[in-house]
PDB file of N, CA and C in Angstrom:
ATOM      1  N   UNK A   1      -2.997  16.350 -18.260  1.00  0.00           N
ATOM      2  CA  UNK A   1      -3.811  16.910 -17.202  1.00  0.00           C
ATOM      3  C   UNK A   1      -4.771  15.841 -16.689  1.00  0.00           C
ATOM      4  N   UNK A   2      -4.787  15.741 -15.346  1.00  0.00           N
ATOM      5  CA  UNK A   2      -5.523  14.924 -14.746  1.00  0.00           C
ATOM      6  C   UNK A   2      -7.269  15.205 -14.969  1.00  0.00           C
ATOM      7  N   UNK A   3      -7.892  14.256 -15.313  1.00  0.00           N
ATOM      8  CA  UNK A   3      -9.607  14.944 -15.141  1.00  0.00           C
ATOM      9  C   UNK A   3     -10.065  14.838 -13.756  1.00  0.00           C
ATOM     10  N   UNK A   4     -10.682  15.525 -13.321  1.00  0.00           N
ATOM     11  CA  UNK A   4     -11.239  16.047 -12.039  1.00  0.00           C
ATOM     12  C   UNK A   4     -12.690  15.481 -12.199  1.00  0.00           C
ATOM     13  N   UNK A   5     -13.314  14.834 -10.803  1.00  0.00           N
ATOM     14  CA  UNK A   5     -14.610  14.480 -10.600  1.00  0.00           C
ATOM     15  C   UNK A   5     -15.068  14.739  -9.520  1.00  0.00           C
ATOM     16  N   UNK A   6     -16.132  15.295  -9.221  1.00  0.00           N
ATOM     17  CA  UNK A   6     -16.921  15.016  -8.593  1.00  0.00           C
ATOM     18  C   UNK A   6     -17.248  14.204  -7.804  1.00  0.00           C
ATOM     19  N   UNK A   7     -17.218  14.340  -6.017  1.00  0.00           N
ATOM     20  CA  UNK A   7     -17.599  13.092  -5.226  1.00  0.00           C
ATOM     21  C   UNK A   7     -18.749  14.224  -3.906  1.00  0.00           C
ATOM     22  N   UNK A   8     -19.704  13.850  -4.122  1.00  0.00           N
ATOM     23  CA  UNK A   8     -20.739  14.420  -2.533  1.00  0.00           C
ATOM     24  C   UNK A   8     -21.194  13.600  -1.830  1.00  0.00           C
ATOM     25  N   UNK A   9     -20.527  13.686  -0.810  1.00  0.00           N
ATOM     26  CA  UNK A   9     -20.704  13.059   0.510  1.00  0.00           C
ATOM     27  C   UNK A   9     -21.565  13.750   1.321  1.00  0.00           C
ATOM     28  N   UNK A  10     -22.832  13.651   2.203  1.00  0.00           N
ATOM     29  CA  UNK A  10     -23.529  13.728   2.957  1.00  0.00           C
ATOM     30  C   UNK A  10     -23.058  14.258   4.167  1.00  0.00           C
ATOM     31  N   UNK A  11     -22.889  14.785   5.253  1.00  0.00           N
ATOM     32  CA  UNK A  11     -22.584  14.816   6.723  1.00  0.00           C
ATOM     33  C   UNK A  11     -23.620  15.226   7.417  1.00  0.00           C
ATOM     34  N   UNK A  12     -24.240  15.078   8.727  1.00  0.00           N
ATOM     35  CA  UNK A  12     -24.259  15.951   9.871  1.00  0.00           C
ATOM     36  C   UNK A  12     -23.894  16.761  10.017  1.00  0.00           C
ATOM     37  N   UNK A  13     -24.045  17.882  10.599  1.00  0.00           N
ATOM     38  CA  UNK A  13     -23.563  18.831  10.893  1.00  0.00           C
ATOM     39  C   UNK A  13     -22.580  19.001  12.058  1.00  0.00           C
ATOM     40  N   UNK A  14     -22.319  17.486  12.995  1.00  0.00           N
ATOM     41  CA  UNK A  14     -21.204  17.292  14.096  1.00  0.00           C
ATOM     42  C   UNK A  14     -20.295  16.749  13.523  1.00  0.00           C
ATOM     43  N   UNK A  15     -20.977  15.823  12.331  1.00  0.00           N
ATOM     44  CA  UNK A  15     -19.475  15.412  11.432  1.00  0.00           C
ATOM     45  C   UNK A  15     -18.341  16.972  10.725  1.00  0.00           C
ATOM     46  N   UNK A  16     -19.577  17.334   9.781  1.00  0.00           N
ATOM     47  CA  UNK A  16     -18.824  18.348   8.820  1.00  0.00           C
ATOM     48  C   UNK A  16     -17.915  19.257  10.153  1.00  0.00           C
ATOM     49  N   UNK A  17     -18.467  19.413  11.410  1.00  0.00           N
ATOM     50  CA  UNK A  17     -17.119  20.361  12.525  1.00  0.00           C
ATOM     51  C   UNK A  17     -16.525  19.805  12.306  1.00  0.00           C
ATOM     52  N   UNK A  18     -16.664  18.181  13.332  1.00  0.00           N
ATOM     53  CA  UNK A  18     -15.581  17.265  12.746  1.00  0.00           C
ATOM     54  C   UNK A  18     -14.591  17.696  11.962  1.00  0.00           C
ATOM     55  N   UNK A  19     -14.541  17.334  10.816  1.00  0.00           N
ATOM     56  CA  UNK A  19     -13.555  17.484   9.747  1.00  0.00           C
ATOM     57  C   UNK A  19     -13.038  18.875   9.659  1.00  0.00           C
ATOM     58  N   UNK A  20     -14.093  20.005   9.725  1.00  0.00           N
ATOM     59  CA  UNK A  20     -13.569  21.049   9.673  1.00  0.00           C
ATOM     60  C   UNK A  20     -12.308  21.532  10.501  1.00  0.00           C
ATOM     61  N   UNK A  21     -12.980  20.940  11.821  1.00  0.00           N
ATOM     62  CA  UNK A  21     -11.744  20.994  12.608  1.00  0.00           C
ATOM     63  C   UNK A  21     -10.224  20.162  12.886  1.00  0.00           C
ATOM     64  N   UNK A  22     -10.206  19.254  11.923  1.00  0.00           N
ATOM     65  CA  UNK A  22      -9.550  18.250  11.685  1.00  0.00           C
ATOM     66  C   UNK A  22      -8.253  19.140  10.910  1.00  0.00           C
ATOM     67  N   UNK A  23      -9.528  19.457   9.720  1.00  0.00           N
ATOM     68  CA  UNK A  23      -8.474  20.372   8.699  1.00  0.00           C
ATOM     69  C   UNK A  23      -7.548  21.786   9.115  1.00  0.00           C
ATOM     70  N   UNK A  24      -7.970  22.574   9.707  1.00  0.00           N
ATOM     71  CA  UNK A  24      -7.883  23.361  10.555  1.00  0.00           C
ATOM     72  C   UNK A  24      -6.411  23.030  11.251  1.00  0.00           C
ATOM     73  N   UNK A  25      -6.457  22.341  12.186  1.00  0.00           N
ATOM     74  CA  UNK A  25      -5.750  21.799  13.032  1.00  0.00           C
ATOM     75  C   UNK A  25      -4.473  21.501  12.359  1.00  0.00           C
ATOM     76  N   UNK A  26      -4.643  21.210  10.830  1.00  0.00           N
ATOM     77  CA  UNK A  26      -3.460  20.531   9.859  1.00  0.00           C
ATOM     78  C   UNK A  26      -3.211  21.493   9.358  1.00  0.00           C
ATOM     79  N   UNK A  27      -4.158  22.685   9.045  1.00  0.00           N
ATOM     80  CA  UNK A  27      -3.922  23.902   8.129  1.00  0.00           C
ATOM     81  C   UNK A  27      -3.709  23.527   6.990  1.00  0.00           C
ATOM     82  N   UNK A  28      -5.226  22.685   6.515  1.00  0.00           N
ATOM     83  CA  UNK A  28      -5.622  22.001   4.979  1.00  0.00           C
ATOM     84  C   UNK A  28      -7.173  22.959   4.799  1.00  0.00           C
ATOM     85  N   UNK A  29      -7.501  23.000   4.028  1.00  0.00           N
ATOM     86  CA  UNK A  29      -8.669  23.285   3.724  1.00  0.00           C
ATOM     87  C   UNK A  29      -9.603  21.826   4.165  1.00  0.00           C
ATOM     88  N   UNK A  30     -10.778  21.711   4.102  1.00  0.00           N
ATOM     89  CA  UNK A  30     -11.545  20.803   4.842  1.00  0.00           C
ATOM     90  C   UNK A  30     -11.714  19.508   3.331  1.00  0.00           C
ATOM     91  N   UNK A  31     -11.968  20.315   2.085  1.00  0.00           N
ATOM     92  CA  UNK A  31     -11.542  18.839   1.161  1.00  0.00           C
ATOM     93  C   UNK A  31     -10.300  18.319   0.839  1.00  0.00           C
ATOM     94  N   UNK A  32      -9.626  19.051   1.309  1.00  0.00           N
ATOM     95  CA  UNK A  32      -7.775  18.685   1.034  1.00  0.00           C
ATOM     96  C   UNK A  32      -8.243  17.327   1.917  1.00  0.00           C
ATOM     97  N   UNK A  33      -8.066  17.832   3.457  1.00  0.00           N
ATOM     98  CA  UNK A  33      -8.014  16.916   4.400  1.00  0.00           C
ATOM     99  C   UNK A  33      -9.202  15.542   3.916  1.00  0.00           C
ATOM    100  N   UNK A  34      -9.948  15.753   3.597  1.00  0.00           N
ATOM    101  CA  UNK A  34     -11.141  14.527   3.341  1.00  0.00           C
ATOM    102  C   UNK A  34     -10.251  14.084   1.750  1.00  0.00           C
ATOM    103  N   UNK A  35      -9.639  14.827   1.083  1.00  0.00           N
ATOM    104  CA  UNK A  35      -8.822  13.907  -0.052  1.00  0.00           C
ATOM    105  C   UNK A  35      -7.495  13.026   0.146  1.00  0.00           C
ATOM    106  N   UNK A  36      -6.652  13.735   1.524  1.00  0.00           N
ATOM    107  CA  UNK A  36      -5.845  12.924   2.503  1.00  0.00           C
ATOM    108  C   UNK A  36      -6.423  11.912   2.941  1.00  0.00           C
ATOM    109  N   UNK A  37      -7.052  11.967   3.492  1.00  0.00           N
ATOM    110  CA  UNK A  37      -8.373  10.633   4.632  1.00  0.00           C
ATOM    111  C   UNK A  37      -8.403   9.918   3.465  1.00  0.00           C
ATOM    112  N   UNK A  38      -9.263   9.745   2.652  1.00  0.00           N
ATOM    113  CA  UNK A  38      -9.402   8.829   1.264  1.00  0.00           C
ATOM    114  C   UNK A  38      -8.511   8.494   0.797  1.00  0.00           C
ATOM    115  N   UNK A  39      -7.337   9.046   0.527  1.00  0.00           N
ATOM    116  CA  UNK A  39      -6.270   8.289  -0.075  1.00  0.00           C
ATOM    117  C   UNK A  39      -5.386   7.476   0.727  1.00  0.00           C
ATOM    118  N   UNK A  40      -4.957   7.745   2.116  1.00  0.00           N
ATOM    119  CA  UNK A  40      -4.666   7.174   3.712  1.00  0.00           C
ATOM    120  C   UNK A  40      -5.413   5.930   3.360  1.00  0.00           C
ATOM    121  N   UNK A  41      -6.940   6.026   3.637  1.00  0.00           N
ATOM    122  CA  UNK A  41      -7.726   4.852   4.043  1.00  0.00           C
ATOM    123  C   UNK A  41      -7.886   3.724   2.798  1.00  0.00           C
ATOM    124  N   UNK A  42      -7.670   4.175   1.272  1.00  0.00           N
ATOM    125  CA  UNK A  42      -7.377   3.729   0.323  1.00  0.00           C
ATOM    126  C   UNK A  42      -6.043   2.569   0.210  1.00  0.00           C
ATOM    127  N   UNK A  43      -4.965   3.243   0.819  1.00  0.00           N
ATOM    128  CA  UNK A  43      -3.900   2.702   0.703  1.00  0.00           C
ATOM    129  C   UNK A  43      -3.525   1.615   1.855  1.00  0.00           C
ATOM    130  N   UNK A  44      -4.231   1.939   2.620  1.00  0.00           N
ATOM    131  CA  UNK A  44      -4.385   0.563   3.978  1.00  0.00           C
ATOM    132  C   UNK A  44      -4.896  -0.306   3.957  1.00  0.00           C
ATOM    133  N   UNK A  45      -6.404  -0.019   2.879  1.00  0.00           N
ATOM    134  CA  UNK A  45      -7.242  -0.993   2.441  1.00  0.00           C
ATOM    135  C   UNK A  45      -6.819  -2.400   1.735  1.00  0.00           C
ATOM    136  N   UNK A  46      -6.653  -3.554   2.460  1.00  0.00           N
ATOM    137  CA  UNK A  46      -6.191  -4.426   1.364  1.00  0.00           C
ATOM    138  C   UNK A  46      -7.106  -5.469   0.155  1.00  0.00           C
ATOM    139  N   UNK A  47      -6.617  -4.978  -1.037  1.00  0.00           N
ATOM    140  CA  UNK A  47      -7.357  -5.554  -2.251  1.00  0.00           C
ATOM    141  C   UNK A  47      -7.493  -6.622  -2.692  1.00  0.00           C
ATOM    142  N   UNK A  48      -6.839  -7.307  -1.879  1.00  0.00           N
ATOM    143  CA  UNK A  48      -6.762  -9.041  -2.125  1.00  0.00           C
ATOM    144  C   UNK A  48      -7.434  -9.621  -1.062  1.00  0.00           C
ATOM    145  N   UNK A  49      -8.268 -10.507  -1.345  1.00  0.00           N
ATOM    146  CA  UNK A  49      -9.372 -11.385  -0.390  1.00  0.00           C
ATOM    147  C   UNK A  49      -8.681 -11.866   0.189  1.00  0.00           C
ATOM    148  N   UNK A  50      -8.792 -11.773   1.834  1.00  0.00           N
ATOM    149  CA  UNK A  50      -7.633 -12.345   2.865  1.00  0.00           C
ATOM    150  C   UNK A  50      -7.783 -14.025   2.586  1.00  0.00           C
ATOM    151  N   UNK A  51      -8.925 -14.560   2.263  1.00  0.00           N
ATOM    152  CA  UNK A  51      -9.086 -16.021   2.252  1.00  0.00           C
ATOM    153  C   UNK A  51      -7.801 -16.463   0.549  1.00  0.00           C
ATOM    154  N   UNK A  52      -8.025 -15.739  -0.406  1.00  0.00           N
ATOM    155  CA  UNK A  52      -7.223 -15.919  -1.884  1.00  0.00           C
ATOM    156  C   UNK A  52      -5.555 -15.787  -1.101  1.00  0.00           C
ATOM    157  N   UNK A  53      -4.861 -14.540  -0.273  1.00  0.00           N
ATOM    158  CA  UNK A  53      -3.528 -14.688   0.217  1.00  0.00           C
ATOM    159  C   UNK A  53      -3.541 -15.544   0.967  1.00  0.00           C
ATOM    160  N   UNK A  54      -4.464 -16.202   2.096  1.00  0.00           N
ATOM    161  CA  UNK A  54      -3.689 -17.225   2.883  1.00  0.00           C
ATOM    162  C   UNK A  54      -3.630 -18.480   2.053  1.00  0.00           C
ATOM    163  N   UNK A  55      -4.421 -18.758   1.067  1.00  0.00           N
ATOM    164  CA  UNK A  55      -4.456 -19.791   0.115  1.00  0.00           C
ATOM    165  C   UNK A  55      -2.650 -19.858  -0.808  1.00  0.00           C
ATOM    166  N   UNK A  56      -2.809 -19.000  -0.930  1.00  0.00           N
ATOM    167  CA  UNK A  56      -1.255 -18.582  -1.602  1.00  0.00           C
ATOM    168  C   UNK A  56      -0.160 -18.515  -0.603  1.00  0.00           C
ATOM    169  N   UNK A  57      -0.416 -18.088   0.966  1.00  0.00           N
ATOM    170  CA  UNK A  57       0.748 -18.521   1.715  1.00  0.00           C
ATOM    171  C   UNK A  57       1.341 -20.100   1.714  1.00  0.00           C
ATOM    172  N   UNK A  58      -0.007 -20.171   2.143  1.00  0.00           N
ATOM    173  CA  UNK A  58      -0.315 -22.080   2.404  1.00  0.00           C
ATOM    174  C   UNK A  58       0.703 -22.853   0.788  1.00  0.00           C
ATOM    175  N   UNK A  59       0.077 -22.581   0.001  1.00  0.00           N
ATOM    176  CA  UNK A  59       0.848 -22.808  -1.246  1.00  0.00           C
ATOM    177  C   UNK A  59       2.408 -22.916  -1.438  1.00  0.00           C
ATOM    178  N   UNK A  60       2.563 -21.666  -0.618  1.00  0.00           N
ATOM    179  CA  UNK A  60       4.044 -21.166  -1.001  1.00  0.00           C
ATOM    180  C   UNK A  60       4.948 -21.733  -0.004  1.00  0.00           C
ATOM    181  N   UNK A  61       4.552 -22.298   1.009  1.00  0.00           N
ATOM    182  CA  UNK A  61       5.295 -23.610   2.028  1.00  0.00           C
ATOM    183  C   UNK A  61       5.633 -24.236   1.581  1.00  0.00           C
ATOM    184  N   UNK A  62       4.700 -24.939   0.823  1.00  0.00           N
ATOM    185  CA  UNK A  62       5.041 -26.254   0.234  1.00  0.00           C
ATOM    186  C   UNK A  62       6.275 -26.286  -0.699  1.00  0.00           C
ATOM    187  N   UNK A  63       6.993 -25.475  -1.389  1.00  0.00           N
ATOM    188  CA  UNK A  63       7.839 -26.011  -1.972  1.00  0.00           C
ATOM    189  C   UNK A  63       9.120 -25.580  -1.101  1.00  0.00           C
ATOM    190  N   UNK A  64      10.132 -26.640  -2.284  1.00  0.00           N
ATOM    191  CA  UNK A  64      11.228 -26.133  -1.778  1.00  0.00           C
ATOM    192  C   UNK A  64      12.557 -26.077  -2.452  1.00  0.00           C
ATOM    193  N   UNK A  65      12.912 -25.020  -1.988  1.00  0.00           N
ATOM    194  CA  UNK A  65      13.887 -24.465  -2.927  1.00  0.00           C
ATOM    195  C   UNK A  65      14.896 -24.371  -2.599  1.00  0.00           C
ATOM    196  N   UNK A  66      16.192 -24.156  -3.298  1.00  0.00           N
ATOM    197  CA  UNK A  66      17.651 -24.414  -2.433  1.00  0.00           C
ATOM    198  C   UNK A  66      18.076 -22.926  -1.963  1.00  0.00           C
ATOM    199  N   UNK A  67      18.690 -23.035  -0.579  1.00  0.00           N
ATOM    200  CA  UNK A  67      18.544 -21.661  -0.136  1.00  0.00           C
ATOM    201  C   UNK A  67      20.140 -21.489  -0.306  1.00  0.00           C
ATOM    202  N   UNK A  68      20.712 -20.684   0.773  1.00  0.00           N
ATOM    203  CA  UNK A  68      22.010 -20.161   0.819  1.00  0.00           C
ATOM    204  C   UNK A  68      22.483 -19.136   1.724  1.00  0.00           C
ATOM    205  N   UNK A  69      23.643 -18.892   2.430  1.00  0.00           N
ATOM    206  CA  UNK A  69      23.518 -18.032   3.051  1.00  0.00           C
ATOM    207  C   UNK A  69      23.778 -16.976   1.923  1.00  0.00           C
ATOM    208  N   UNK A  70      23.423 -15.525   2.431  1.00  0.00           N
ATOM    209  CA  UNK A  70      23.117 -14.450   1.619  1.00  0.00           C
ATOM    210  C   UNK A  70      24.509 -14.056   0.491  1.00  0.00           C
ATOM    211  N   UNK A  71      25.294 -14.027   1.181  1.00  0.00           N
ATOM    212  CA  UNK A  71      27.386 -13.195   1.070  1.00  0.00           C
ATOM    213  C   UNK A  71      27.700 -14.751   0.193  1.00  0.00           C
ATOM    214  N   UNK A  72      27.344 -15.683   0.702  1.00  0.00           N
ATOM    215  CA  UNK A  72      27.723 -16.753  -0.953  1.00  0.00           C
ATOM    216  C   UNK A  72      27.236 -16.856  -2.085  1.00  0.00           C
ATOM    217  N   UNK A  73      25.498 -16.875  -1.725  1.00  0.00           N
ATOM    218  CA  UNK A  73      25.202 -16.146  -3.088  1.00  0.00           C
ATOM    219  C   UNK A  73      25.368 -15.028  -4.261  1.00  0.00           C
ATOM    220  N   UNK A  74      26.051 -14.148  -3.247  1.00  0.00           N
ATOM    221  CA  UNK A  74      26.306 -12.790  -4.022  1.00  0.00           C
ATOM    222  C   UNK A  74      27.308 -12.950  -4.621  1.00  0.00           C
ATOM    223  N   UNK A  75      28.363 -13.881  -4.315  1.00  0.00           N
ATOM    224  CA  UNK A  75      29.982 -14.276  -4.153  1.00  0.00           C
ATOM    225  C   UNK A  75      29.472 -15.611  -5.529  1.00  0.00           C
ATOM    226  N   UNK A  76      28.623 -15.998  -5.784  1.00  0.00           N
ATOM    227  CA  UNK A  76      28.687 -16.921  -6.597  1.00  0.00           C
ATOM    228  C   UNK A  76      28.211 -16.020  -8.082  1.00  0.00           C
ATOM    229  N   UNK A  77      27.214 -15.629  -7.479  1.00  0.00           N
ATOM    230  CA  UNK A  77      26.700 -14.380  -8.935  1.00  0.00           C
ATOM    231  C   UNK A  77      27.804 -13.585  -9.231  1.00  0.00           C
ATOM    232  N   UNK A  78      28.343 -12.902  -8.460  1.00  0.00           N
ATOM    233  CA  UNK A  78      29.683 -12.147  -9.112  1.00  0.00           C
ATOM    234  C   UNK A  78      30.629 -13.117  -9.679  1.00  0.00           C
ATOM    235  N   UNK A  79      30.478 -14.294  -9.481  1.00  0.00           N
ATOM    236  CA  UNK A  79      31.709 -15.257 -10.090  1.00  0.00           C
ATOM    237  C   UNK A  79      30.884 -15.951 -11.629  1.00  0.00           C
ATOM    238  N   UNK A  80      29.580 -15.372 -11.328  1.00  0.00           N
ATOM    239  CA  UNK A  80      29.030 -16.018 -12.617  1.00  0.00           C
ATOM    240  C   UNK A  80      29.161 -14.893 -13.697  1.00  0.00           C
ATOM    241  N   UNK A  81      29.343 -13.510 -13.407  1.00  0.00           N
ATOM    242  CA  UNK A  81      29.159 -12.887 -14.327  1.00  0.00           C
ATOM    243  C   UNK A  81      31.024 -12.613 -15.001  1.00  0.00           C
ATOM    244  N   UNK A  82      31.208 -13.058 -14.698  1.00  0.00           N
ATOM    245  CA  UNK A  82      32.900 -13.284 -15.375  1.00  0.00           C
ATOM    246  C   UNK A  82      33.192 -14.734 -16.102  1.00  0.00           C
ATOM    247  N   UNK A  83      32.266 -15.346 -15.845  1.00  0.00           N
ATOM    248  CA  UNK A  83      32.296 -16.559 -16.890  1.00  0.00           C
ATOM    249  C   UNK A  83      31.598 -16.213 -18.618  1.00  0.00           C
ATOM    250  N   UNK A  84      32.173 -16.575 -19.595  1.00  0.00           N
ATOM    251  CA  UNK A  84      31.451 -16.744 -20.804  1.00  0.00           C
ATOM    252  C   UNK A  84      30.492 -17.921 -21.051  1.00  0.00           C
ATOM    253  N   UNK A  85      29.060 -17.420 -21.578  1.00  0.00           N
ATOM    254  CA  UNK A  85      27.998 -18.203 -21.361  1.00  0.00           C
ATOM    255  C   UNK A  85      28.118 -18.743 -23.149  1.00  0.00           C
TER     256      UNK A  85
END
């Protein structure tokens, strides 16, 4: 069983319509919809410092590796797995 917490958020009273009517509109109850919104805006949010990924793009140029077209590679792995290692 999941534990349940507690979160109080503040509104206005043009916000809380807001939402009310948000929810409404979806035919959620008004914390369903504000637990949708949070988990939405959660999951868009990105957790990695944009300066740490472009550091790691930049990184990941630099090498180099032997490529292939796709249908030979697959054609070589299936020919590897019939060999005894």
């Amino acid at each position: 069983m999941h534990m349940l917490k507690r979160l109080q958020v503040l509104l206005d009273a043009a916000e809380h319509r807001l939402l009310q009517r948000a929810a409404k509109a979806k035919h959620l109850t008004t914390a369903e919809y504000v637990r949708q919104m949070l988990r939405e805006g959660t999951r868009q949010q990105s957790l990695v410092d944009p300066k740490r990924k472009m550091a790691s793009l930049k990184k990941s140029v630099t090498y180099d590796f032997p490529t292939a077209d796709v249908d030979q590679m697959l054609a070589e792995i299936e020919r590897g797995y019939g060999e005894d290692i």
